[in-house]
PDB file of N, CA and C in Angstrom:
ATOM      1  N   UNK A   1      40.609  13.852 -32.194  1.00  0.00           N
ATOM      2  CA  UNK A   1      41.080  15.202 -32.048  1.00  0.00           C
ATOM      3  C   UNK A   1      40.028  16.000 -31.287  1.00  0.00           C
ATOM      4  N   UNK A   2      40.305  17.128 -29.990  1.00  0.00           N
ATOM      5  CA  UNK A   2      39.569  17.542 -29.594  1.00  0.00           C
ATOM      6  C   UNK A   2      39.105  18.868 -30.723  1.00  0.00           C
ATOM      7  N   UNK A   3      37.402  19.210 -30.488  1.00  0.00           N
ATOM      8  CA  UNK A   3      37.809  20.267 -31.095  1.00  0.00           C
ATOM      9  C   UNK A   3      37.151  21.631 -30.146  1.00  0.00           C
ATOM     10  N   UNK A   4      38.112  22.658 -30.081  1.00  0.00           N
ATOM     11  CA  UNK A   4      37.521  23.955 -30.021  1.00  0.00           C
ATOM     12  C   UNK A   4      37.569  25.294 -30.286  1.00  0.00           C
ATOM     13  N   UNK A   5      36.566  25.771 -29.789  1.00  0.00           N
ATOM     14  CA  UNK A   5      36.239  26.956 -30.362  1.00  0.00           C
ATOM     15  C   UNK A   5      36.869  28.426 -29.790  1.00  0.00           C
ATOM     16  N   UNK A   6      37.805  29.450 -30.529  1.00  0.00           N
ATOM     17  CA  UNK A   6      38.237  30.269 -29.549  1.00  0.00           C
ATOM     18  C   UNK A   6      37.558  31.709 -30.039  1.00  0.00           C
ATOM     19  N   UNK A   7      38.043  32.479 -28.561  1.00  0.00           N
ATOM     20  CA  UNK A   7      36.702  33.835 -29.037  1.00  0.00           C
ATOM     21  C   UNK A   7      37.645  34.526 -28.302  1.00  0.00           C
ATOM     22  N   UNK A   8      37.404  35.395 -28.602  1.00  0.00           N
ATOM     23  CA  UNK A   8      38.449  36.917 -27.518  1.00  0.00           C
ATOM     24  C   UNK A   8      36.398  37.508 -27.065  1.00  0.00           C
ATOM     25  N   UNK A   9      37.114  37.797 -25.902  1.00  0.00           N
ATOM     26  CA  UNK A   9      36.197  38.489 -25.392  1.00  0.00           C
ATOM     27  C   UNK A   9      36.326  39.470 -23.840  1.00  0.00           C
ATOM     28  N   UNK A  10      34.988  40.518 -23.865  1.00  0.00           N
ATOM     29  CA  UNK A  10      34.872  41.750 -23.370  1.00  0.00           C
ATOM     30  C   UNK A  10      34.826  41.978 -22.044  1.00  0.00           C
ATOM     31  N   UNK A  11      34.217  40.503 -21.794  1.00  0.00           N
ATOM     32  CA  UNK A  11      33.651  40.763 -20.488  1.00  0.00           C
ATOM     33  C   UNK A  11      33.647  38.381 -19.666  1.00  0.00           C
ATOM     34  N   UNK A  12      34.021  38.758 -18.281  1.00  0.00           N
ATOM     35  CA  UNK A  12      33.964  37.567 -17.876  1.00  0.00           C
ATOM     36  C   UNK A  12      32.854  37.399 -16.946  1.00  0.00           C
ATOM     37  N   UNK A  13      32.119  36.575 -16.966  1.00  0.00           N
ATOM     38  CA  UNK A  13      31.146  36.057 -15.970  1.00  0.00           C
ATOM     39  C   UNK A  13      31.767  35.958 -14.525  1.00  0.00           C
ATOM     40  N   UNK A  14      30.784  36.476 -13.664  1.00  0.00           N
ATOM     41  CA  UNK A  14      31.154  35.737 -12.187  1.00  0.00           C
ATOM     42  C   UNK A  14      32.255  37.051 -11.376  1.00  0.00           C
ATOM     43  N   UNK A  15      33.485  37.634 -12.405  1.00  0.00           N
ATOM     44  CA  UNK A  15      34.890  38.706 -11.925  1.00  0.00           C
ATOM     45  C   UNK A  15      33.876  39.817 -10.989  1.00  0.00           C
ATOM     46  N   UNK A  16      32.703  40.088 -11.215  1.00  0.00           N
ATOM     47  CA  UNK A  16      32.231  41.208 -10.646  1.00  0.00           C
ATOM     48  C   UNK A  16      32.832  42.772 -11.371  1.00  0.00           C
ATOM     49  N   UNK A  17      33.641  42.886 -12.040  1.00  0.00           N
ATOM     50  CA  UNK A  17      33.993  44.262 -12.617  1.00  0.00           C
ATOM     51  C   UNK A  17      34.619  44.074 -13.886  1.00  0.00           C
ATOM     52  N   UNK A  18      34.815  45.276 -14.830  1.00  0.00           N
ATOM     53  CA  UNK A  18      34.876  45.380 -16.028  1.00  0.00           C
ATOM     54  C   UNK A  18      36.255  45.109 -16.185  1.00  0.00           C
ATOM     55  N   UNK A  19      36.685  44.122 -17.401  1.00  0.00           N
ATOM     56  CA  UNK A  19      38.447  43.903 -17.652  1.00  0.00           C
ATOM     57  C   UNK A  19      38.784  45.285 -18.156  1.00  0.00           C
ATOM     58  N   UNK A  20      39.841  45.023 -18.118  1.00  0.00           N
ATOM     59  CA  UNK A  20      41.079  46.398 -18.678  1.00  0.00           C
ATOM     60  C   UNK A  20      41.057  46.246 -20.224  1.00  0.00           C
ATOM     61  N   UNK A  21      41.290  45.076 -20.600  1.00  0.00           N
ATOM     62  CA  UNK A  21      41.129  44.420 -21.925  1.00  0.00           C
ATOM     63  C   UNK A  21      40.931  43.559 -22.179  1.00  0.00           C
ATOM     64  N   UNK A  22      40.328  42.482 -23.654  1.00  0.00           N
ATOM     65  CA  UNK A  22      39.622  41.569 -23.741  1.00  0.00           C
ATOM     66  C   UNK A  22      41.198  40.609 -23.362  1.00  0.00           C
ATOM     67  N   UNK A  23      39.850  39.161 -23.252  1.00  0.00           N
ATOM     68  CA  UNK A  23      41.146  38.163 -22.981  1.00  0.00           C
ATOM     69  C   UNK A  23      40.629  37.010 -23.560  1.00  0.00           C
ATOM     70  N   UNK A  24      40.947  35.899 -23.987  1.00  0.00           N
ATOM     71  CA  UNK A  24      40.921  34.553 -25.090  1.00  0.00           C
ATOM     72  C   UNK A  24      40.102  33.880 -23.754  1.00  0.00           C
ATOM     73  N   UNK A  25      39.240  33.038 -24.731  1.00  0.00           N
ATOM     74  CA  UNK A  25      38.725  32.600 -24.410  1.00  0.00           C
ATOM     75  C   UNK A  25      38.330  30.669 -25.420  1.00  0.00           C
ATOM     76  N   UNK A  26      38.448  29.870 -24.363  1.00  0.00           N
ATOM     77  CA  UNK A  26      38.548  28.159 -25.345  1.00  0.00           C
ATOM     78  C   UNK A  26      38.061  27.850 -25.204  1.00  0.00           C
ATOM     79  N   UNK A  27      36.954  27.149 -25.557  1.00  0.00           N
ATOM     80  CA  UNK A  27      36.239  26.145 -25.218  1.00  0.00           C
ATOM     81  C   UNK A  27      36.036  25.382 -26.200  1.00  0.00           C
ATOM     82  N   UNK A  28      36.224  23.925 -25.566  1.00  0.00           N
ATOM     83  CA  UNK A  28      36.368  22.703 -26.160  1.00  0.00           C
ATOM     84  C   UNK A  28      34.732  21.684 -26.372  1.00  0.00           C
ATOM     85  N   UNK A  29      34.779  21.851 -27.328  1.00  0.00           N
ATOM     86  CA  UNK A  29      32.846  21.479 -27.545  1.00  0.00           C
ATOM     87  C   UNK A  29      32.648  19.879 -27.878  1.00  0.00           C
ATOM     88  N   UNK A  30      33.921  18.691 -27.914  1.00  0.00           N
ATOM     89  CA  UNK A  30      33.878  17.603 -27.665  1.00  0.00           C
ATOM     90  C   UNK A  30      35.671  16.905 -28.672  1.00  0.00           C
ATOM     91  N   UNK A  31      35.329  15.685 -28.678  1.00  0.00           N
ATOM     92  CA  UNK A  31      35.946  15.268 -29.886  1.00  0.00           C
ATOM     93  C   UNK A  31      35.742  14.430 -30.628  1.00  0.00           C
ATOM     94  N   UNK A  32      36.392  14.104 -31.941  1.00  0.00           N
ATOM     95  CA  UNK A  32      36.077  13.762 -32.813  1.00  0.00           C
ATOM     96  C   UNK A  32      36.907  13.110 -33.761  1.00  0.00           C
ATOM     97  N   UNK A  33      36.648  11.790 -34.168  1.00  0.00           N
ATOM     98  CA  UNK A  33      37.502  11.605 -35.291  1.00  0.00           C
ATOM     99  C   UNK A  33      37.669  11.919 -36.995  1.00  0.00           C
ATOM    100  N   UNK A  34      36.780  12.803 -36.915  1.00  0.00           N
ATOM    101  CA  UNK A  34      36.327  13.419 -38.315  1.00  0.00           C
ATOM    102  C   UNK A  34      36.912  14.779 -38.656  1.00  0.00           C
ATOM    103  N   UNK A  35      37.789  14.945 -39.989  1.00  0.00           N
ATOM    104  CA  UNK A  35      37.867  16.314 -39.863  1.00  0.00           C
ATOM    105  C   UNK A  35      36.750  17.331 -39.797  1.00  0.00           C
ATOM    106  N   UNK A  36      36.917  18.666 -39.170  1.00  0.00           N
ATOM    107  CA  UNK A  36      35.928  19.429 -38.777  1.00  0.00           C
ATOM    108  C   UNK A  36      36.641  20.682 -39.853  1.00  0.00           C
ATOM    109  N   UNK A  37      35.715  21.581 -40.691  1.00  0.00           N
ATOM    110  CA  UNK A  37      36.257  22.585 -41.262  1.00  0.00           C
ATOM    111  C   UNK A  37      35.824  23.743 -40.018  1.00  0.00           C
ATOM    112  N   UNK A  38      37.025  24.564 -39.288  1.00  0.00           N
ATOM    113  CA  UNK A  38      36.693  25.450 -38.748  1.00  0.00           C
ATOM    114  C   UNK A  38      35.774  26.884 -38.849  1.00  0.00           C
ATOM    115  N   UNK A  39      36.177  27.233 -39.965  1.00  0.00           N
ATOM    116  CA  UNK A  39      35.244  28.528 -40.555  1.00  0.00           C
ATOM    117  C   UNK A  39      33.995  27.778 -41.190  1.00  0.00           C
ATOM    118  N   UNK A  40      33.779  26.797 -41.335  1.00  0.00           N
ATOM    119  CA  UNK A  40      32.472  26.196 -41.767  1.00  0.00           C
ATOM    120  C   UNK A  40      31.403  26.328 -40.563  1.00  0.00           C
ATOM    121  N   UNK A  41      32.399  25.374 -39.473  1.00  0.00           N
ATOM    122  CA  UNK A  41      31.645  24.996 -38.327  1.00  0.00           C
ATOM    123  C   UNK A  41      31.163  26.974 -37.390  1.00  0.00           C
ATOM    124  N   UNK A  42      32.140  27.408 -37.573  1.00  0.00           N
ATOM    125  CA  UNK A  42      32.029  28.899 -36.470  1.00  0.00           C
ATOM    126  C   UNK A  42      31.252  29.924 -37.066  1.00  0.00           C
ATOM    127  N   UNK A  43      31.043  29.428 -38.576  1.00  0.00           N
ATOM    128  CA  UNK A  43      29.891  30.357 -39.448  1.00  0.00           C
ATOM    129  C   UNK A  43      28.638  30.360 -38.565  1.00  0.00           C
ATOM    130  N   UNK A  44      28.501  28.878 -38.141  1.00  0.00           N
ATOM    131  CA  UNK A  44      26.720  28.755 -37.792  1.00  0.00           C
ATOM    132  C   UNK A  44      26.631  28.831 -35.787  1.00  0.00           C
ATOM    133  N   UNK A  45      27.636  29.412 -35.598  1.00  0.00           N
ATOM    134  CA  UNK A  45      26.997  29.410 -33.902  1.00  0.00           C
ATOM    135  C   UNK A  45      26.540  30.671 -33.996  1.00  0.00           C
ATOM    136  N   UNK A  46      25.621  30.650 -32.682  1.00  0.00           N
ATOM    137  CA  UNK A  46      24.580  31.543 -32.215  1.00  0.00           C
ATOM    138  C   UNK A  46      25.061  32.610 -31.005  1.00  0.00           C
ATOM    139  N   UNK A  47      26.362  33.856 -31.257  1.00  0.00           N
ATOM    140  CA  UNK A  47      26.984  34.153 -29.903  1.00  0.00           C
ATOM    141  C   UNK A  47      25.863  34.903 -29.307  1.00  0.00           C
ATOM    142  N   UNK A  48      24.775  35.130 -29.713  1.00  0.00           N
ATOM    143  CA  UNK A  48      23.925  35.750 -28.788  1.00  0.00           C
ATOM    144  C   UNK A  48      23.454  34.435 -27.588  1.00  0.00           C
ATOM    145  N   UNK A  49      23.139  33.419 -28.245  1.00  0.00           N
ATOM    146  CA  UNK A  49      22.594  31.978 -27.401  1.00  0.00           C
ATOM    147  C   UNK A  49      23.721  32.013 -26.517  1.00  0.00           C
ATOM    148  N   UNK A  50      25.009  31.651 -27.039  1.00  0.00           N
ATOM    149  CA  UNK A  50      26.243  31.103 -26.231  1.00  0.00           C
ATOM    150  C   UNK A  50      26.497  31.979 -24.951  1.00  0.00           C
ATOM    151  N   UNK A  51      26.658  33.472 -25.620  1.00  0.00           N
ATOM    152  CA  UNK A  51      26.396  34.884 -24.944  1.00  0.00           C
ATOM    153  C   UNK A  51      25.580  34.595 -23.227  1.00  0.00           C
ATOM    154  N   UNK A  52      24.141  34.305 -24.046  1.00  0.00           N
ATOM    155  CA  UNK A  52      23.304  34.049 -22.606  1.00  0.00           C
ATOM    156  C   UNK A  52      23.580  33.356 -21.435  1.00  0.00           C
ATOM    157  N   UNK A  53      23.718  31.736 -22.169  1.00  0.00           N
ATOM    158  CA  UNK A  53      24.086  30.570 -21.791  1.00  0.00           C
ATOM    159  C   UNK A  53      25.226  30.569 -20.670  1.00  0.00           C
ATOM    160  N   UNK A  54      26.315  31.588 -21.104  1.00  0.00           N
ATOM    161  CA  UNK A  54      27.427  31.958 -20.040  1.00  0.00           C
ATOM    162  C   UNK A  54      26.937  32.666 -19.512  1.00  0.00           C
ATOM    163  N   UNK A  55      25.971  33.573 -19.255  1.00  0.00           N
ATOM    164  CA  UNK A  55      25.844  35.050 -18.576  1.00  0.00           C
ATOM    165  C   UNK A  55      26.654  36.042 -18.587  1.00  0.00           C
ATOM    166  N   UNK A  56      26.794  36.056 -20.347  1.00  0.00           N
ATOM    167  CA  UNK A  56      27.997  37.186 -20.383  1.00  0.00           C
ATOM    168  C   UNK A  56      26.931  38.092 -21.284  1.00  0.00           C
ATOM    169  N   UNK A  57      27.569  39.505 -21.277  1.00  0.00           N
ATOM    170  CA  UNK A  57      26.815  40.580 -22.131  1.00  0.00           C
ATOM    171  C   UNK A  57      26.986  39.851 -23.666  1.00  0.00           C
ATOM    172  N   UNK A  58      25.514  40.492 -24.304  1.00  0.00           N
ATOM    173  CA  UNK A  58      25.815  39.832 -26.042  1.00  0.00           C
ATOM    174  C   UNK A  58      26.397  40.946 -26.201  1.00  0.00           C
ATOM    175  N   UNK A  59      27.117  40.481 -27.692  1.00  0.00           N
ATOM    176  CA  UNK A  59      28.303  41.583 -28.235  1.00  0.00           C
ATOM    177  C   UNK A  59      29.541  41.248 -27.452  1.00  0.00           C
ATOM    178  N   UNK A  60      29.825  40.512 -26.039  1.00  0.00           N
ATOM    179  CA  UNK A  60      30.777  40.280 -25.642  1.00  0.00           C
ATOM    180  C   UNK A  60      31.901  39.425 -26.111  1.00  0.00           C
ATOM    181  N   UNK A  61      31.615  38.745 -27.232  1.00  0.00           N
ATOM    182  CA  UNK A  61      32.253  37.367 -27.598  1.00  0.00           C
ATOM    183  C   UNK A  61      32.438  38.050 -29.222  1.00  0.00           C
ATOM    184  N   UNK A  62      33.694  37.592 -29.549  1.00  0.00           N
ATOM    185  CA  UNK A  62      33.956  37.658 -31.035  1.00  0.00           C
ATOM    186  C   UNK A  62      34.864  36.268 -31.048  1.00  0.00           C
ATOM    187  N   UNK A  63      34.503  35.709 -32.251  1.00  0.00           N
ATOM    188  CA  UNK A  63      34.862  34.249 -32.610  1.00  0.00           C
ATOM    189  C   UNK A  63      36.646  34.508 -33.321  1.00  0.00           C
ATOM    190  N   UNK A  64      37.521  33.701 -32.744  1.00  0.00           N
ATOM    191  CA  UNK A  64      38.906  34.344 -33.560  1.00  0.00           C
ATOM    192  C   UNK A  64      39.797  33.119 -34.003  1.00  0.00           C
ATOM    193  N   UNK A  65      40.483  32.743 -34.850  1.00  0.00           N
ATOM    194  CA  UNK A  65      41.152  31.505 -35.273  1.00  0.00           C
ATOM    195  C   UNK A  65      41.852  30.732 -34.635  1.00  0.00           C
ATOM    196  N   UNK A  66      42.274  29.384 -34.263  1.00  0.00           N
ATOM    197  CA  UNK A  66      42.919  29.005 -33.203  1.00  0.00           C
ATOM    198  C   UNK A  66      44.408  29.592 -33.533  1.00  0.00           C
ATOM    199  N   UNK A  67      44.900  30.204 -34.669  1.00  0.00           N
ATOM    200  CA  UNK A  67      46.309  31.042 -34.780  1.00  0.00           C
ATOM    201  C   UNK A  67      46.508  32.552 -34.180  1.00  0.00           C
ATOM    202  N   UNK A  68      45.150  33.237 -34.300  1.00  0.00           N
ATOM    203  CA  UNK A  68      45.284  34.241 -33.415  1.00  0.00           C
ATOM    204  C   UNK A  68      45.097  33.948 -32.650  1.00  0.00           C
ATOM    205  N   UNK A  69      44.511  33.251 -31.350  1.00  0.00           N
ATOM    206  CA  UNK A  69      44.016  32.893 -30.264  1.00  0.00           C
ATOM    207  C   UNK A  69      45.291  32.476 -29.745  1.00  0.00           C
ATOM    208  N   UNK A  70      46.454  31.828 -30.183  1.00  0.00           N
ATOM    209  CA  UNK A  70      47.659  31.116 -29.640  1.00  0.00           C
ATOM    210  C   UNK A  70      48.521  32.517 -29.620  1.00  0.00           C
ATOM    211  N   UNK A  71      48.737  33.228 -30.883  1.00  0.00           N
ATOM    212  CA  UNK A  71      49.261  34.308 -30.968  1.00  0.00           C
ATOM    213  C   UNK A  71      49.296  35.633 -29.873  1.00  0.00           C
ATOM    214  N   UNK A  72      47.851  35.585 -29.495  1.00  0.00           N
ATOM    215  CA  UNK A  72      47.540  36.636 -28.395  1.00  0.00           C
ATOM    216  C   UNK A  72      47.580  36.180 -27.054  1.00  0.00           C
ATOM    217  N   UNK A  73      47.063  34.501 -26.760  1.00  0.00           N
ATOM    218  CA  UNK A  73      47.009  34.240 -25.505  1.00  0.00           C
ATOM    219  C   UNK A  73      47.717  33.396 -25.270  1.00  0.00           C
ATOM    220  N   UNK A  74      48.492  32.418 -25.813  1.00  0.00           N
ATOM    221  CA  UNK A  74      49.570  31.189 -25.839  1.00  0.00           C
ATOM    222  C   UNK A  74      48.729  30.303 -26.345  1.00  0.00           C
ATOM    223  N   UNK A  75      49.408  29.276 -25.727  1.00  0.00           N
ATOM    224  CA  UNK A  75      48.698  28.040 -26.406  1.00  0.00           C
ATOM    225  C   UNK A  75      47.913  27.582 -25.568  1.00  0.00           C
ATOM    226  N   UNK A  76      46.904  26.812 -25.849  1.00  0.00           N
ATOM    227  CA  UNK A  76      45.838  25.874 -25.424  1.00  0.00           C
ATOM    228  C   UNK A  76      46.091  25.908 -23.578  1.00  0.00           C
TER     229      UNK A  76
END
């Protein structure tokens, strides 16, 4: 099963100007044949690190369930 991680967020790397409103964001961090507890695993990331790592503003990223994430942006 792949697994990933979804975030709504503020701001996109690279667009050059500010969105109108946030937009979903997926990323798929590998896979696995093990179940993974989601709110276990999304307790311990670092969105200030991840934040950097993309070159997006910190505070830009909020972590959101893969049910809201489908709900607001479709599916996968």
């Amino acid at each position: 099963m792949k697994f990933t991680v979804y975030f709504r967020t503020t701001a996109m790397p690279y667009i050059g100007k500010p969105l109108d409103s946030p937009v979903g964001l997926a990323i798929t961090l590998g896979e696995t044949e093990q179940e993974i507890d989601y709110d276990e695993y999304v307790a311990g990331l670092n969105l200030n690190a991840l934040a950097d790592s993309l070159k997006m503003p910190r505070g830009s990223l909020t972590i959101i369930t893969p049910e809201e994430y489908a709900a607001e942006y479709g599916e996968d």
